[in-house]
Protein backbone atom coordinates (compact mmCIF):
# COMPACT_ATOMS: atom_id res chain seq x y z
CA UNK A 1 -0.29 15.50 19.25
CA UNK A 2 -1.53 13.61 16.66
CA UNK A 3 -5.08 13.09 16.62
CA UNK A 4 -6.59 9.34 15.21
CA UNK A 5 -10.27 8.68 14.56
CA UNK A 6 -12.29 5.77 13.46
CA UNK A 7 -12.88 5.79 9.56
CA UNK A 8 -15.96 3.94 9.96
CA UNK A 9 -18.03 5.53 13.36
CA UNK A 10 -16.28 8.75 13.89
CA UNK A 11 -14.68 8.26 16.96
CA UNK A 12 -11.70 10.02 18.19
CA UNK A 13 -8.98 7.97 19.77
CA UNK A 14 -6.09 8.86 21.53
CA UNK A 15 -2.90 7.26 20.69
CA UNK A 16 -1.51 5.06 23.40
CA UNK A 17 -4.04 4.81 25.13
CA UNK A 18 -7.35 3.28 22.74
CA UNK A 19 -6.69 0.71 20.73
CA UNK A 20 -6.79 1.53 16.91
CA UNK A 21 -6.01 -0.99 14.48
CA UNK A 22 -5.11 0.24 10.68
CA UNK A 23 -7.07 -1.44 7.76
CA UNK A 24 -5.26 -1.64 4.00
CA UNK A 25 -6.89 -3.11 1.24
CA UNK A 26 -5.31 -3.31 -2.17
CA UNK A 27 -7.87 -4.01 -5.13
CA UNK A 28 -6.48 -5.13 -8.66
CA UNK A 29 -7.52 -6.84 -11.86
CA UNK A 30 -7.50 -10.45 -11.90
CA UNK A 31 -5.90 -11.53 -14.63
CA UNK A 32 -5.80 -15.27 -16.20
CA UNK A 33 -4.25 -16.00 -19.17
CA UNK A 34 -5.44 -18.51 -21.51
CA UNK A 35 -4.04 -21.11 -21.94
CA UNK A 36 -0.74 -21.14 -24.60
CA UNK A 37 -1.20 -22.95 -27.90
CA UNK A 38 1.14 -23.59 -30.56
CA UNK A 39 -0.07 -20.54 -32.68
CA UNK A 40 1.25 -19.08 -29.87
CA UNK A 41 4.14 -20.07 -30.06
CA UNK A 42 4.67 -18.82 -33.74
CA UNK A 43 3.66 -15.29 -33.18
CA UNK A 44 5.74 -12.56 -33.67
CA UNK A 45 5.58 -11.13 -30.15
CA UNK A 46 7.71 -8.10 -31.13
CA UNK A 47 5.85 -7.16 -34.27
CA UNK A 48 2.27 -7.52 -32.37
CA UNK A 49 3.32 -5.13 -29.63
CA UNK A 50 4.93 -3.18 -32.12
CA UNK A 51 1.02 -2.46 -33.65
CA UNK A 52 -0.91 -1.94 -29.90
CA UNK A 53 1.77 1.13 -29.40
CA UNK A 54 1.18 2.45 -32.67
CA UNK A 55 -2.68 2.06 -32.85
CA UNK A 56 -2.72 3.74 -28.84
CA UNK A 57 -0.33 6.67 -30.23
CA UNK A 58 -2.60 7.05 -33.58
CA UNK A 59 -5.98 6.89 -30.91
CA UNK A 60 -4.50 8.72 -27.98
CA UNK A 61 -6.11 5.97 -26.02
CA UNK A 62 -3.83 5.10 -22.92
CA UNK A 63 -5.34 3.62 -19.51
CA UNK A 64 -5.59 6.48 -17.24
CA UNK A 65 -7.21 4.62 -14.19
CA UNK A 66 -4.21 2.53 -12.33
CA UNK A 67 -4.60 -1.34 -12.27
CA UNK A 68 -4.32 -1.54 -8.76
CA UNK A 69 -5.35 0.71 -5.79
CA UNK A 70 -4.64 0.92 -2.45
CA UNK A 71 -6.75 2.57 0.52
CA UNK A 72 -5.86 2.78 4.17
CA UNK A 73 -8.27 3.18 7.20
CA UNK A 74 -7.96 3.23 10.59
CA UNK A 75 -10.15 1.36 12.84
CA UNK A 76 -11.66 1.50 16.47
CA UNK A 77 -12.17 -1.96 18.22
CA UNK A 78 -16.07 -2.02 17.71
CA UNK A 79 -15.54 -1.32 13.76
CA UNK A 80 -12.53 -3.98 13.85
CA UNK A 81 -14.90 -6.53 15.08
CA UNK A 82 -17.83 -5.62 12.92
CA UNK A 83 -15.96 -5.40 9.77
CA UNK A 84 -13.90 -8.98 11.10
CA UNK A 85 -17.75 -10.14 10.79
CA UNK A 86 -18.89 -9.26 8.22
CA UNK A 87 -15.81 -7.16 5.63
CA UNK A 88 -18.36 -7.06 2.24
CA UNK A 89 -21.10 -5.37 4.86
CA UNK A 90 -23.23 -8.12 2.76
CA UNK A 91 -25.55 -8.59 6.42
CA UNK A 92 -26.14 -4.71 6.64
CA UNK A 93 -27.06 -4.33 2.74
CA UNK A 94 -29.83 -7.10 3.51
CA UNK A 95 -30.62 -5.73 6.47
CA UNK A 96 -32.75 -2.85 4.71
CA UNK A 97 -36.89 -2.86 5.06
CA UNK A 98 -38.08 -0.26 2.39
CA UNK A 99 -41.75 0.01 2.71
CA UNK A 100 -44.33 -0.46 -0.40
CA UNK A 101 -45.11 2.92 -1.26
């Protein structure tokens, strides 16, 4: 039997019977080119690539972290609603009263 709970509260639902409801985000780097000009143009594409993959190999430096991830949860109704309300949880974060000590 396979055995479901909610990612957010904890509680265990059973398949077929509660309604679960699956969550997938996918964060990656926006990326927006500026704008081509005719220097551009004129560039030696080839030899300029040609440098970055000798001046990583000569550094070692290579991106380890990938440029996008993905994360899947699984949700109970209540959490579906609450995150359908409010999916940065911007309301809870303001929601804290810290006293002056």
């Amino acid at each position: 039997m396979i055995h479901v709970s909610c990612d957010l509260c904890g509680k265990s639902m059973r398949p077929g019977e509660d309604h679960h409801y699956v969550l997938k985000v996918e964060v990656f780097a926006a990326h927006e080119p500026p704008p081509l000009t005719e220097a551009d143009l004129d560039e030696d594409h080839l030899e300029a690539v040609s440098e970055m993959l000798c001046a990583m190999e000569e550094t070692g430096e290579v991106e380890d972290r990938p440029l996008s991830q993905q994360r899947r949860y699984d949700l109970c109704r209540d959490c579906r609603e609450r995150f359908l309300r409010d999916p940065l949880g911007k309301d809870t974060a303001q929601k804290f009263d810290f006293s002056e000590n």
